[in-house]
Protein backbone atom coordinates (compact mmCIF):
# COMPACT_ATOMS: atom_id res chain seq x y z
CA UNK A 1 44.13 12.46 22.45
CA UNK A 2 42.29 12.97 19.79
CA UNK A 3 38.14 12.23 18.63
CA UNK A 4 37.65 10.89 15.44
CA UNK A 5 34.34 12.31 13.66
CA UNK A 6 32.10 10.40 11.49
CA UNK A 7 31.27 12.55 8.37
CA UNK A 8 26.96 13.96 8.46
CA UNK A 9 26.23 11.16 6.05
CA UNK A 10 27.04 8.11 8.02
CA UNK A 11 24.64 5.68 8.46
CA UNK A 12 27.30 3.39 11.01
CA UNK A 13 24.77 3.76 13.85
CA UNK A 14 21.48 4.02 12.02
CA UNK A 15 19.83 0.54 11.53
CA UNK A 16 18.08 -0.59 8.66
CA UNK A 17 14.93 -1.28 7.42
CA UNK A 18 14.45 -4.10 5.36
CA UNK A 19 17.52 -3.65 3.56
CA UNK A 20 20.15 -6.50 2.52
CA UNK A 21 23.31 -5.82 5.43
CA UNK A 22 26.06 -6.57 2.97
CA UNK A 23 25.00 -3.31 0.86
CA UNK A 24 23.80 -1.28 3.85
CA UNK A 25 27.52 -1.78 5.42
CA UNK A 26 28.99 -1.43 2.15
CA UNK A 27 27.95 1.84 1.93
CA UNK A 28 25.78 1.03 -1.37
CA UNK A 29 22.53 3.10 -0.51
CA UNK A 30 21.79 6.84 -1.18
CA UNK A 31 21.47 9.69 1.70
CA UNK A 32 18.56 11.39 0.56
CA UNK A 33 18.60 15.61 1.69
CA UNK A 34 16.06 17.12 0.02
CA UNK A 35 12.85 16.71 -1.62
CA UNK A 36 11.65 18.68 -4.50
CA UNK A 37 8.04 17.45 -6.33
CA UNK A 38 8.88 14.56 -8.09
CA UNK A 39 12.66 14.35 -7.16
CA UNK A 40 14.75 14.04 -4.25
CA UNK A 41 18.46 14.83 -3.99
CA UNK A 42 21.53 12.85 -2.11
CA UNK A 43 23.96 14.46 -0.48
CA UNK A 44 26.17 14.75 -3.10
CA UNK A 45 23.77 16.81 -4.83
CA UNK A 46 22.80 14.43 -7.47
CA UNK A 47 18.82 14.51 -8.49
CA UNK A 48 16.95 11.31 -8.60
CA UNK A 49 13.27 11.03 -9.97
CA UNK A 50 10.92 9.22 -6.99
CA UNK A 51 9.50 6.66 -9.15
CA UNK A 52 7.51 5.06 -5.79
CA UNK A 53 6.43 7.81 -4.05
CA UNK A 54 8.78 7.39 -1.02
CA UNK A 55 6.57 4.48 -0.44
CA UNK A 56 3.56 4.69 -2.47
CA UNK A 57 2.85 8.00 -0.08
CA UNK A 58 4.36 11.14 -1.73
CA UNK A 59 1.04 11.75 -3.34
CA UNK A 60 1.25 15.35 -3.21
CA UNK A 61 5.22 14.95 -3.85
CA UNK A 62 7.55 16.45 -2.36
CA UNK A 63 8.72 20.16 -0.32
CA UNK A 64 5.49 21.52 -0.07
CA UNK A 65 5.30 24.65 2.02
CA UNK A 66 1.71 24.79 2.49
CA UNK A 67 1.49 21.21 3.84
CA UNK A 68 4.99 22.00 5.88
CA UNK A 69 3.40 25.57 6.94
CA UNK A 70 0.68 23.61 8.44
CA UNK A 71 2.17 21.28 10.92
CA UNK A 72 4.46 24.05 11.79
CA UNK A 73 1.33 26.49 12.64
CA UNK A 74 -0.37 23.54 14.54
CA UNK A 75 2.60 23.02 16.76
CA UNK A 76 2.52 26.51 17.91
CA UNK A 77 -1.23 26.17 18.96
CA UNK A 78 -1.13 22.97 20.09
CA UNK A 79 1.65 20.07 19.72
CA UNK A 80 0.03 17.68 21.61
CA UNK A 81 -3.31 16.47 22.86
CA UNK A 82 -5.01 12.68 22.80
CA UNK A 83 -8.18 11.49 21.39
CA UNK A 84 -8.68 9.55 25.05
CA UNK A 85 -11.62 11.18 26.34
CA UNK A 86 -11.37 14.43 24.81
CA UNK A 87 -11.33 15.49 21.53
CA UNK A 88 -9.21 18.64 19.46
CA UNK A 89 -9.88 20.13 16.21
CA UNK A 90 -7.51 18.79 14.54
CA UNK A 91 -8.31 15.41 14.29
CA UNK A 92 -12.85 16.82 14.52
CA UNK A 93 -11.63 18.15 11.30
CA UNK A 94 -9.39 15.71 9.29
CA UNK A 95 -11.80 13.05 10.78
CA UNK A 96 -14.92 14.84 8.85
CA UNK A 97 -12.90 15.51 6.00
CA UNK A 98 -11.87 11.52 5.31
CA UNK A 99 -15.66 10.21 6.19
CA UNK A 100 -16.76 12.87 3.36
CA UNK A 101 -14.69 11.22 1.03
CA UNK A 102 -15.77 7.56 1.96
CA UNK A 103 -19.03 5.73 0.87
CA UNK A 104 -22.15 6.96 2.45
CA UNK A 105 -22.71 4.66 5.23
CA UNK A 106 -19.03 5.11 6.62
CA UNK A 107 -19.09 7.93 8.95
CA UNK A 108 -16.31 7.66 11.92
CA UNK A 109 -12.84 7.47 11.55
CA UNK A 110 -10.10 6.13 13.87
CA UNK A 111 -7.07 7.31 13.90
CA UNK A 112 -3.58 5.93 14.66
CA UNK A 113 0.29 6.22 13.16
CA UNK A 114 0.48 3.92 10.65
CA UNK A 115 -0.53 1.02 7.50
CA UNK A 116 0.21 -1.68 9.83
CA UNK A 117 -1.39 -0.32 13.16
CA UNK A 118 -4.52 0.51 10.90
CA UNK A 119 -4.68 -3.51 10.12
CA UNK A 120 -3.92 -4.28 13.60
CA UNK A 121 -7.11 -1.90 14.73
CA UNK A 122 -9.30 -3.55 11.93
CA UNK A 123 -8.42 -6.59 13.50
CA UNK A 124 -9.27 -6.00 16.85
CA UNK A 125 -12.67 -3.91 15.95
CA UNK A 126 -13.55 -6.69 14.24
CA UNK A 127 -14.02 -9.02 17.33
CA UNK A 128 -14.70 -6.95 19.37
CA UNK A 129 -17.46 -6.55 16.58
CA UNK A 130 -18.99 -9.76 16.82
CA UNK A 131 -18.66 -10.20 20.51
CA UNK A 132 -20.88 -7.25 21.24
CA UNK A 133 -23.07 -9.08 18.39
CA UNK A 134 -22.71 -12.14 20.58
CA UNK A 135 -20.60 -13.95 18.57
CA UNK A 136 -17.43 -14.63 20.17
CA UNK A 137 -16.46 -17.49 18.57
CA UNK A 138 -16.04 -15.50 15.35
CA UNK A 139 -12.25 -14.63 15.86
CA UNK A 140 -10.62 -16.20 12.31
CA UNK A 141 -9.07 -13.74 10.14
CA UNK A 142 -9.00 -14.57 6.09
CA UNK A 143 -6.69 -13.08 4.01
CA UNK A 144 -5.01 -13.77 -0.01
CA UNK A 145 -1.86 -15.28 -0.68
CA UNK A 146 1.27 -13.06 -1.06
CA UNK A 147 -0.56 -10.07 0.09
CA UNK A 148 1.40 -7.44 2.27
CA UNK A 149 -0.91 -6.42 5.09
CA UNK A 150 1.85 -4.91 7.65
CA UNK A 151 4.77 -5.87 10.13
CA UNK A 152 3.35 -6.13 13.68
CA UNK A 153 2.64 -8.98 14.44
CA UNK A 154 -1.22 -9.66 13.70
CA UNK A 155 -0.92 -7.44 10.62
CA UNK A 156 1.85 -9.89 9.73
CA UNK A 157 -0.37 -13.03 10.44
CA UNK A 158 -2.60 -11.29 8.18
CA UNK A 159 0.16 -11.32 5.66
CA UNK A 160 0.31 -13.78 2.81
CA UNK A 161 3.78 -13.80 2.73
CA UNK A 162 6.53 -16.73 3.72
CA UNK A 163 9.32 -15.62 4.12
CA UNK A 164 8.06 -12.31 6.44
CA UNK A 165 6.49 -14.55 8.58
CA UNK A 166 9.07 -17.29 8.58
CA UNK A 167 11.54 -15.31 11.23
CA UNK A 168 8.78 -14.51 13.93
CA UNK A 169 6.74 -17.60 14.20
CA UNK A 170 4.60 -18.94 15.83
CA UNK A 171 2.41 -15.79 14.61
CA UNK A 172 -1.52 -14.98 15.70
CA UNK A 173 -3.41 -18.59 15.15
CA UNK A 174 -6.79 -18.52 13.05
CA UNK A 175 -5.40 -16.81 10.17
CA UNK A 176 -6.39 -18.60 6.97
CA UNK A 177 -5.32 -17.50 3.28
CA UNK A 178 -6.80 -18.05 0.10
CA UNK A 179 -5.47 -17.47 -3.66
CA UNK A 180 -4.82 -14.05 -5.05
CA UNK A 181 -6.61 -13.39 -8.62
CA UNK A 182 -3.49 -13.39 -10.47
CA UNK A 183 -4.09 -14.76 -13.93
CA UNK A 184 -7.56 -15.13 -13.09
CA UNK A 185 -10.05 -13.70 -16.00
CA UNK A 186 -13.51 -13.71 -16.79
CA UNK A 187 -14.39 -16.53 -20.04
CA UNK A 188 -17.49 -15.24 -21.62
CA UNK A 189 -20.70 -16.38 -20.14
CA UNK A 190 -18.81 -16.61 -16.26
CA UNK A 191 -19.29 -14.50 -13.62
CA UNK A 192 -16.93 -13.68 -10.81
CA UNK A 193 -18.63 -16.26 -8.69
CA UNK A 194 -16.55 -18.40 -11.07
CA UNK A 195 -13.49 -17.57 -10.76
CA UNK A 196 -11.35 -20.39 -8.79
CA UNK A 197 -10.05 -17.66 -5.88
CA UNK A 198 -13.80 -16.96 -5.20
CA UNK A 199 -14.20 -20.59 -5.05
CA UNK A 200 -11.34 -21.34 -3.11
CA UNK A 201 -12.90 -18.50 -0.95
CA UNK A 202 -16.13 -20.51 -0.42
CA UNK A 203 -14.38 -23.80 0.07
CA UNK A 204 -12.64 -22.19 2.81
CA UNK A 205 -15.28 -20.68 4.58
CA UNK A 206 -17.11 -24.01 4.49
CA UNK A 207 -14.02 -25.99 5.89
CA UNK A 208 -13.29 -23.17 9.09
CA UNK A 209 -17.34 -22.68 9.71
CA UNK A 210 -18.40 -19.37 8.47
CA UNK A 211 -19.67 -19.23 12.53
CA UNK A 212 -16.07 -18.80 13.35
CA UNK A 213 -14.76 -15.84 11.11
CA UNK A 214 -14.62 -12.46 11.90
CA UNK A 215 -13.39 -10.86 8.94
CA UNK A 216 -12.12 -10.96 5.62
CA UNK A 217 -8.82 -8.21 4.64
CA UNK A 218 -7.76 -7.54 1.06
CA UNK A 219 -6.74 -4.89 -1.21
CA UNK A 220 -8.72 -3.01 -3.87
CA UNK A 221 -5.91 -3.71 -6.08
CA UNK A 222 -3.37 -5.96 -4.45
CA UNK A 223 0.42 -4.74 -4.26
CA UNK A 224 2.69 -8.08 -3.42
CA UNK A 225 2.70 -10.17 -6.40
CA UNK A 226 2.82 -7.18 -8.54
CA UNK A 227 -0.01 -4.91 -8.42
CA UNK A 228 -3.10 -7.66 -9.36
CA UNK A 229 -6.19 -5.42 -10.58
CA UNK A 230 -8.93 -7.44 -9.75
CA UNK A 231 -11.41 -8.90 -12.63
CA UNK A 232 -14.55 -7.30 -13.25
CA UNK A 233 -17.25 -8.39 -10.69
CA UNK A 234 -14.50 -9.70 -8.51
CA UNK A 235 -15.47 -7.00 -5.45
CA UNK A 236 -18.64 -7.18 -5.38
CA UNK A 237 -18.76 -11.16 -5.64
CA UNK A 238 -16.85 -11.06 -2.57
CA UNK A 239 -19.32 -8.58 -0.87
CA UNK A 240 -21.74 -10.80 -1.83
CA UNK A 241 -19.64 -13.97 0.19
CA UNK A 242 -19.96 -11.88 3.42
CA UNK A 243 -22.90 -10.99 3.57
CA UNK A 244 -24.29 -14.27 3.48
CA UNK A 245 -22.00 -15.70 6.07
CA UNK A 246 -22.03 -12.94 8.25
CA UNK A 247 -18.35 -11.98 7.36
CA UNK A 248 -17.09 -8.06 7.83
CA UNK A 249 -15.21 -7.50 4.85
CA UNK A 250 -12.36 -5.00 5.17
CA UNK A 251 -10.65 -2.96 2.34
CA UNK A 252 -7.10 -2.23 3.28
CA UNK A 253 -6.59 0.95 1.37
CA UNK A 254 -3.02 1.67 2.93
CA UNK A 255 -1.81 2.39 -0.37
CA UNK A 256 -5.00 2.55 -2.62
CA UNK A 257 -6.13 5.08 -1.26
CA UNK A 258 -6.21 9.03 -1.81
CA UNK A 259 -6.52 8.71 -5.29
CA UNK A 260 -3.12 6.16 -5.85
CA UNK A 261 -5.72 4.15 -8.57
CA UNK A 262 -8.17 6.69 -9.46
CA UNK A 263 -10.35 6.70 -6.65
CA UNK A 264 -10.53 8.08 -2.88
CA UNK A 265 -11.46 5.30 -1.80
CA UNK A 266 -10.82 2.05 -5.03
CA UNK A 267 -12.89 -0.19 -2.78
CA UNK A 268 -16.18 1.56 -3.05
CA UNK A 269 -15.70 2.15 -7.05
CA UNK A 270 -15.19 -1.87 -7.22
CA UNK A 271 -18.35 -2.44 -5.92
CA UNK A 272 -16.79 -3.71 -2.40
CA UNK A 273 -19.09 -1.49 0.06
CA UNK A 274 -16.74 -2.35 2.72
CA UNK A 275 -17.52 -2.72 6.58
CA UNK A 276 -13.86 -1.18 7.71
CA UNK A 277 -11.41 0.85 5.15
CA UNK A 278 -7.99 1.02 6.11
CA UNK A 279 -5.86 4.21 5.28
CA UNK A 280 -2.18 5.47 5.76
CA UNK A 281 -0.15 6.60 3.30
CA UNK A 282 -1.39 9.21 1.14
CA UNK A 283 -3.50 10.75 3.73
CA UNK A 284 -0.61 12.97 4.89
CA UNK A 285 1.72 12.46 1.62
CA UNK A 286 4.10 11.23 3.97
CA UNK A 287 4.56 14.45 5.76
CA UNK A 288 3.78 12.86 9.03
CA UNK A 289 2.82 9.74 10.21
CA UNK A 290 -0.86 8.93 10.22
CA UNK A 291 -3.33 6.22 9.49
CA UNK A 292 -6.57 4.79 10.62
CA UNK A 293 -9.53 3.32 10.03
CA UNK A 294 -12.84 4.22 8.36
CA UNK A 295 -15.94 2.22 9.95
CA UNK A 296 -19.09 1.58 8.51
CA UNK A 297 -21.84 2.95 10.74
CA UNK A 298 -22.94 -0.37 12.02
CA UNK A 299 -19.24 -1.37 13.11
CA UNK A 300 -18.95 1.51 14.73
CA UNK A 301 -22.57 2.27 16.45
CA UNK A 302 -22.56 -1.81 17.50
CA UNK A 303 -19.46 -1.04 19.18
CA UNK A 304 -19.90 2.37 21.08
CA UNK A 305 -23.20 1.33 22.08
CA UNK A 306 -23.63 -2.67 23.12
CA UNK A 307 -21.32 -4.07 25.48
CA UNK A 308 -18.26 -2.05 27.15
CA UNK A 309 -19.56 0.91 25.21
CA UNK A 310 -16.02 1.62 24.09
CA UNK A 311 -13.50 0.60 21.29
CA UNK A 312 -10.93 -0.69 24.00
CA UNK A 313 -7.69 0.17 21.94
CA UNK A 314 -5.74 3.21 21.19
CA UNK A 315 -2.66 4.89 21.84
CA UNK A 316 -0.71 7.67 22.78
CA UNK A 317 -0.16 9.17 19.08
CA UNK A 318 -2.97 8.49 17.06
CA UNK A 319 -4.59 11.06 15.88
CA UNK A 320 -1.91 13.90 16.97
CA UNK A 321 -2.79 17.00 16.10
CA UNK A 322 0.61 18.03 14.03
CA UNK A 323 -0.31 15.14 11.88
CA UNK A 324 -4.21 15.29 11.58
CA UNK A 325 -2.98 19.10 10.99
CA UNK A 326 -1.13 18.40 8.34
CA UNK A 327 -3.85 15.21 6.51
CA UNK A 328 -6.01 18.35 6.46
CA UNK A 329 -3.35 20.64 4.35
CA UNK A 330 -2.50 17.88 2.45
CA UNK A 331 -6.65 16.14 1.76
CA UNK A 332 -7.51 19.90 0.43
CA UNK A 333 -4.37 20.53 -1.69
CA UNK A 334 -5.55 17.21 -3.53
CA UNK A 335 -8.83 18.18 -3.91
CA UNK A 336 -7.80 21.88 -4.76
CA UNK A 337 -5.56 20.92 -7.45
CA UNK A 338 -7.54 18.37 -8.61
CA UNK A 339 -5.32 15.37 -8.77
CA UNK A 340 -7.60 12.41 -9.36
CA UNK A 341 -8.27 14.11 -12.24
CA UNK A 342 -4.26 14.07 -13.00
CA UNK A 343 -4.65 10.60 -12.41
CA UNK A 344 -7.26 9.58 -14.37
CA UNK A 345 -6.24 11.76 -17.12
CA UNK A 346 -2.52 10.45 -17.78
CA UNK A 347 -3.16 6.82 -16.64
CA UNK A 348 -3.46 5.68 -20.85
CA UNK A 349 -0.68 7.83 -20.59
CA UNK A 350 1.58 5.53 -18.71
CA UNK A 351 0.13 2.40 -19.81
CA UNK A 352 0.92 3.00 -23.68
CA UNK A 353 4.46 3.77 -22.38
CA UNK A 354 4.49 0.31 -21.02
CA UNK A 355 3.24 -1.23 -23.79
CA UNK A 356 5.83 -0.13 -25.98
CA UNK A 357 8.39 -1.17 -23.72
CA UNK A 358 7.43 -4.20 -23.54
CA UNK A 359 7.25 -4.96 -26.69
CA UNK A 360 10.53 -3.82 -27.38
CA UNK A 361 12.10 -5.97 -24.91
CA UNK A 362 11.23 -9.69 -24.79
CA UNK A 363 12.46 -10.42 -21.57
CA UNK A 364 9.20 -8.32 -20.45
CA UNK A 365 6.52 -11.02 -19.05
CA UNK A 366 3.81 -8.23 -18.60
CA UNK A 367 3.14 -5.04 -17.05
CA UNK A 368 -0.14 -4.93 -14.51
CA UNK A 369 -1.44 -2.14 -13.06
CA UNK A 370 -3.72 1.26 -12.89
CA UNK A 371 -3.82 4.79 -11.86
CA UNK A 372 -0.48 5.52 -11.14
CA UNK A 373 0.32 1.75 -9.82
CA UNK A 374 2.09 -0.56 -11.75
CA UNK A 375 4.39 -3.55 -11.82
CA UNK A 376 6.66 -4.93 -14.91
CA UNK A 377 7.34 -8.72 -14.49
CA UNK A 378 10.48 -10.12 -16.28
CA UNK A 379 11.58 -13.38 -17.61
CA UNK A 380 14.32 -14.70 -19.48
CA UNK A 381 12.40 -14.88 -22.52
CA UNK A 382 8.96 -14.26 -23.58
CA UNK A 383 9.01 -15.42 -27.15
CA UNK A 384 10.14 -18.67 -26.23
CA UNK A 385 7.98 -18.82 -22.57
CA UNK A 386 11.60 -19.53 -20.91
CA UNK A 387 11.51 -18.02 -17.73
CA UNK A 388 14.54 -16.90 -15.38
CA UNK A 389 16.81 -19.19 -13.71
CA UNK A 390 16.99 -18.72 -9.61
CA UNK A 391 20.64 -17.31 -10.42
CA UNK A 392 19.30 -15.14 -13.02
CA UNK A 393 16.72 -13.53 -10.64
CA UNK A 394 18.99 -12.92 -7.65
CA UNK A 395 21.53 -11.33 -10.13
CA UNK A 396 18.78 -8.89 -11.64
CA UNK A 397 17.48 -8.17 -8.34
CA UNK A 398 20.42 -7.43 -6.46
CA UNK A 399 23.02 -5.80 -9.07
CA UNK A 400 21.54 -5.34 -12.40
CA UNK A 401 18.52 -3.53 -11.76
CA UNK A 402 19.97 -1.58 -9.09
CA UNK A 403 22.95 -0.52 -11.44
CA UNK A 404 20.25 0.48 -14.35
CA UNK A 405 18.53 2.22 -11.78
CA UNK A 406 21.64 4.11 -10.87
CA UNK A 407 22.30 5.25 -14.39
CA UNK A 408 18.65 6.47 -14.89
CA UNK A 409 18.86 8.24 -11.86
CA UNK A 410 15.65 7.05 -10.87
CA UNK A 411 14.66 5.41 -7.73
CA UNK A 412 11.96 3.04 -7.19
CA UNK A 413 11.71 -1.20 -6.06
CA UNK A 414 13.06 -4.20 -7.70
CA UNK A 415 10.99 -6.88 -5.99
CA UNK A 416 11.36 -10.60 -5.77
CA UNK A 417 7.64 -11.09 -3.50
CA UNK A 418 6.36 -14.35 -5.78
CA UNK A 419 8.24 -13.12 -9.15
CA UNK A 420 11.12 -10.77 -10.49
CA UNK A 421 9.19 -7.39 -10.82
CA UNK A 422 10.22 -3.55 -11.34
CA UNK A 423 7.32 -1.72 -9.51
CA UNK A 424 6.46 1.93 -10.28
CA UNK A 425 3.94 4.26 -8.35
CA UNK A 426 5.42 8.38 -9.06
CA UNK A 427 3.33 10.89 -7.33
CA UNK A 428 0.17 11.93 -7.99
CA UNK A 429 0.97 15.41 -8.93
CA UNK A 430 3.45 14.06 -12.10
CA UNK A 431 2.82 15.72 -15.47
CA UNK A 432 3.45 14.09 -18.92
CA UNK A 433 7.35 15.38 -18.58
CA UNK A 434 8.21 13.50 -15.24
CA UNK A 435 6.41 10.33 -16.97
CA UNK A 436 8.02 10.67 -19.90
CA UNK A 437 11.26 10.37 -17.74
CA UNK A 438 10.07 7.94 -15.71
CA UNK A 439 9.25 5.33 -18.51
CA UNK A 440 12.65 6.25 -19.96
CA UNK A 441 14.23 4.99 -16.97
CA UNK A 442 12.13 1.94 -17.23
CA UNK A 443 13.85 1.39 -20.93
CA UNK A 444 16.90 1.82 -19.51
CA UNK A 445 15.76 -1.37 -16.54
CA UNK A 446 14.70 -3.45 -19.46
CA UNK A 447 17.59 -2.87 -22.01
CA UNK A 448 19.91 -4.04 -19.11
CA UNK A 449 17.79 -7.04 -18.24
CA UNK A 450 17.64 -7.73 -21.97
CA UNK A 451 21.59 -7.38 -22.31
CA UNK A 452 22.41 -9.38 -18.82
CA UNK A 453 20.45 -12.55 -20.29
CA UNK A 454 21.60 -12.16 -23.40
CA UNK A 455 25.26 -13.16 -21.76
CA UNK A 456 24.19 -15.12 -19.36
């Protein structure tokens, strides 16, 4: 009798995330080996460029010994301890590190594994907020529409999206959304108290009974939808709504921050001084899982001190020390080699790449986008405003765009979350070179857009 064996690259028993079954069975998706700055290689040996960071979290891209050197000198010290009444230097460390990049009135940090625990914590601080305020009726939770906020399940009653939410319902109740600022700009003479979101906002508010909210999430510069930079004012207009109805106001920087859009922290630069920042990603450059929260001092000394006297959540990973270890390595390399300066520096960079692209192909609606963050939206034709048949968008998504994507060697998202978008976020540490062949493998998206409509 003999044992068959599966060759190292099967994926048979492996299940997917978020991933279409036909092409996961089909065997249509890359095994990814190795990582090398801005590239990766399969295991055929072929070299892609990461044009999304992993997931918007390679900052520091990719086989870094120091950051790798790290974790592994932390596990020989100490692989494991909690943050449950005790404490290790580890996370002392990373924790001072993160609240010296923040605003000046946001001193503690709370750690746990993840974007979507991070939101779940905000969440629950944020009740637990009021209640030791004595407020307990303030438990609603206000959000935008079509913005990504996480997977579990209050993060994704947080989220703005349908059809994530559709297959879990009934989510969290008391979750409210409002519009997004797409298309939204400032006429001369307005202010951002103007704009119809920040209306909506107010309308809202007014409807629920500002006695009964807790908090309001959103992104410095919103992701779903396709990266929506907020208009000038917008921030601090919105600061301005919570504070006189009482409202915390919570930045989720899960992939804003660590410099993504030219900032630490975006929020703070907008003009947002927010009462809880979240944080994941590009705090460890994806070397290990981490994320957390950043509290403004009276979130966290209302909740430590009134009340229970404790923050009653946690769990058994957050803050571990391998991967506070490593947000340590990785926080220092960044500020070491100076990458918000890469940022800022080649940002005009990227953008006139885009602009000539799009100009060159007219099935190009718009890029949006900053830093190193950026989405392209299609249609079938700009010239004539004709936009993209549901047929045409499902075949761009699923086979054109993939196939281009292919040929460039170059890996980042086709997304279909309220358009048909080509999003783009390389790593931080990307010179003019890996640009230059990232926008190249852009053209090559657009030129086979352009050609498929042309036929079809």
């Amino acid at each position: 009798m003999t044992t068959e064996v599966s060759p190292p690259d099967t994926i048979r028993h492996l299940y997917p995330h978020f991933t279409r079954g036909s092409s996961w069975v089909e065997g249509g998706v890359p095994v990814i080996e190795k990582g090398e700055g801005c590239y990766v290689y399969d295991s055929s040996g072929q070299r892609y460029l990461d044009g999304l960071s992993g997931l918007f979290c390679v900052n520091m891209g990719h086989g870094r010994q120091d950051i790798a050197r790290a974790g592994a000198k932390q596990l020989e010290t100490l692989a494991y301890w909690t943050n449950w009444s005790s404490a290790h230097p580890a996370a002392m460390e990373a924790s001072e590190l993160i609240a010296s990049l923040a605003p000046p009135e946001m001193n503690s940090v709370f750690f746990v594994n993840s974007g979507s625990e991070a939101v779940e914590s905000a969440i629950k601080i944020a009740r637990q907020f009021h209640r030791e305020n004595g407020e307990p009726s303030r438990v609603k939770i206000l959000a935008r529409d079509m913005a990504y906020h996480g997977t579990t399940m209050g993060a994704l009653a947080v989220t703005g999206i349908e059809k994530y939410r559709l297959p879990f319902e009934p989510l969290m109740p008391g979750v409210f959304h409002f519009p997004n600022t797409l298309g939204e700009k400032l006429q001369p003479g307005e202010s951002a108290s103007d704009l119809p979101s920040l209306q909506a906002l107010s309308s809202l508010i007014e409807r629920e009974g500002a006695e009964t909210i807790a908090a309001i999430f959103a992104e410095p510069v919103q992701n779903s939808r396709g990266v929506l930079v907020p208009p000038e004012g917008y921030w601090s207009e919105l600061r301005s709504i919570c504070d006189r109805n009482g409202i915390l106001l919570v930045a989720d920087e899960v992939i804003t921050g660590f410099c993504r859009v030219g900032s630490w922290f975006a929020s703070y630069d907008y003009g947002a001084r927010p009462d809880i920042i979240t944080f994941a990603k590009g705090s460890t450059s994806g070397y290990a899982p981490l994320g957390g929260l950043v509290l403004a001092d009276k979130v966290a000394d209302t909740v430590l001190n009134r009340g229970t006297g404790s923050f009653v959540h946690g769990s058994t990973w957050g803050g571990h020390p391998v991967a506070t270890a490593i947000a340590i390595a990785n926080i220092t390399a960044m500020k070491k080699e100076r990458v918000l300066n890469n940022v800022l520096d080649l940002q005009a960079f990227i953008q006139s790449g885009l602009d000539r692209i799009r100009d060159d192909h007219k099935s190009i609606r718009e890029w949006r986008g900053t830093g190193f963050f950026y989405a392209i939206e299609f249609m079938r034709d700009r010239e004539s405003g004709k936009d993209l048949t549901p047929e045409q968008s499902v075949a761009l998504l699923r086979e054109v765009m993939p196939a281009a994507l292919k040929k460039a060697n170059l890996i980042t998202r086709p997304d279909d979350r309220g358009a048909t978008m080509l999003t783009i976020a390389p790593p931080l540490v990307a010179d003019a070179t890996v640009l230059d062949e990232l926008l190249e493998g852009v053209e090559v998206v657009a030129k086979a857009v352009d050609d498929f409509l042309a036929k079809s």
